[in-house]
Protein backbone atom coordinates (compact mmCIF):
# COMPACT_ATOMS: atom_id res chain seq x y z
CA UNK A 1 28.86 38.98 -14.51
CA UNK A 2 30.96 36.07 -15.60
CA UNK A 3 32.10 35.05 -11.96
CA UNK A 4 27.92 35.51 -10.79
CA UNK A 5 27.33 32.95 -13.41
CA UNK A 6 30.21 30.42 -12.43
CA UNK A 7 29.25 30.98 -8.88
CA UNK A 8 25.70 30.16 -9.37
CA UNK A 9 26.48 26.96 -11.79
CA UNK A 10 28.87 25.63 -8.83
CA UNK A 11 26.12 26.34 -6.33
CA UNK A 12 23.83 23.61 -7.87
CA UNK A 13 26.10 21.57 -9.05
CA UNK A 14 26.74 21.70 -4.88
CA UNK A 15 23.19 21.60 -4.20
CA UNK A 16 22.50 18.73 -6.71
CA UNK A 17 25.57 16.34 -5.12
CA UNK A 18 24.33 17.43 -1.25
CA UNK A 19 20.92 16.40 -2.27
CA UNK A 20 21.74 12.91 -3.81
CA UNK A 21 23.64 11.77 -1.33
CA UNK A 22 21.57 12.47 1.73
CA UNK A 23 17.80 12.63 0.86
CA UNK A 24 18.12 11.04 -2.50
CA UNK A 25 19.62 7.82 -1.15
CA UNK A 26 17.23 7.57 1.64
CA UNK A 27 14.12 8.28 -1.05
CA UNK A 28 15.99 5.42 -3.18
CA UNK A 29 16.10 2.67 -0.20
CA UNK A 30 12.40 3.10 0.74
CA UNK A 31 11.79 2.59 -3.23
CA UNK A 32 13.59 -0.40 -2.85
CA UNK A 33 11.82 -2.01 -0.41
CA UNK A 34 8.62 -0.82 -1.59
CA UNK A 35 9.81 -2.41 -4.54
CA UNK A 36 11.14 -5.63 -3.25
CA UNK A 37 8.41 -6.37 -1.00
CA UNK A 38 5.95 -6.38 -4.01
CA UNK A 39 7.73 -9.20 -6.52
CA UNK A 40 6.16 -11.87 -7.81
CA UNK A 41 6.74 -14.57 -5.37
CA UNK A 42 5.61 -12.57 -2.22
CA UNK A 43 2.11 -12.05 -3.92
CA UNK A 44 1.99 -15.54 -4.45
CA UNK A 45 2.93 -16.65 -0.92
CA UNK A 46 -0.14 -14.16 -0.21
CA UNK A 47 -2.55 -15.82 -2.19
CA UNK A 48 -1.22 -19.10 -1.29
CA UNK A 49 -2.19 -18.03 2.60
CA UNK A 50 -5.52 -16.50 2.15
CA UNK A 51 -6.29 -19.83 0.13
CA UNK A 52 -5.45 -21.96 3.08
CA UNK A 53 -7.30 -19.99 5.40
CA UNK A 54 -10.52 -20.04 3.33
CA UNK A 55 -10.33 -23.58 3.42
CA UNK A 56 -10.06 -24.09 7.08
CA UNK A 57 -12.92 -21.43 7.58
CA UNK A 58 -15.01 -23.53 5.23
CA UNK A 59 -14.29 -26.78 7.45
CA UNK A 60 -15.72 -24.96 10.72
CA UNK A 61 -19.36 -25.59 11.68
CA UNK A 62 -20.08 -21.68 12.16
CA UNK A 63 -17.68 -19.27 10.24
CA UNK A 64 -18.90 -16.25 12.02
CA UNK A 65 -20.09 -14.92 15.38
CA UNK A 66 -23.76 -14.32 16.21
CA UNK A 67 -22.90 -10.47 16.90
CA UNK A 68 -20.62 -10.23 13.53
CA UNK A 69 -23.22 -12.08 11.45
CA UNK A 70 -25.72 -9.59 12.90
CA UNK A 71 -23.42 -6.74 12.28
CA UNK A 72 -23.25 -7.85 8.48
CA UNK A 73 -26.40 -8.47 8.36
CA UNK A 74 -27.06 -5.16 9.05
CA UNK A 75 -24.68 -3.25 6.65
CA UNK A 76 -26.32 -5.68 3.94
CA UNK A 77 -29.58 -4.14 5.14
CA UNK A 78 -28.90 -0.58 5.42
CA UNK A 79 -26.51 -0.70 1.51
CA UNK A 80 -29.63 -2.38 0.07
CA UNK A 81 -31.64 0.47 1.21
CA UNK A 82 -29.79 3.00 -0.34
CA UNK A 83 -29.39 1.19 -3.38
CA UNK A 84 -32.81 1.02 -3.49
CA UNK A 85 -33.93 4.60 -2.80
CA UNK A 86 -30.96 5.81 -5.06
CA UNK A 87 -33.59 4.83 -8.42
């Protein structure tokens, strides 16, 4: 009974190591750079960009195309609608 127990605490002691140094450590690298790509000064490069680009869409004479602004248009339509027959 003894050597089933030492047998089975080496076994995932052995399982635990195997499993930390192959899947664990790839699990941790994609954490970091889910992690790194998400600080601070990357979401304010973002904004920074979307900013600018607003502003030279504003500057343009038409923003949209005729077949996008009729596209909208009708999703605007057809959300109003159902807003409207949801009361």
């Amino acid at each position: 009974m003894r050597e089933f127990v030492y047998k089975i605490i080496i076994f995932f002691i052995v399982t635990f190591f195997l499993y930390h140094s192959t899947i664990g450590y790839t699990i941790y690298k994609f954490q970091n750079k889910i992690y790194s790509s998400i600080d601070k000064k990357a979401v304010e490069n973002f904004k920074d960009k979307i900013r600018i680009e607003i502003k030279n869409s504003l500057k343009k004479d038409k923003i949209l195309k005729d077949e996008d602004a009729l596209l909208l248009r009708n999703l605007i339509d057809k959300l109003s609608f159902e807003i409207k027959s949801a009361n």
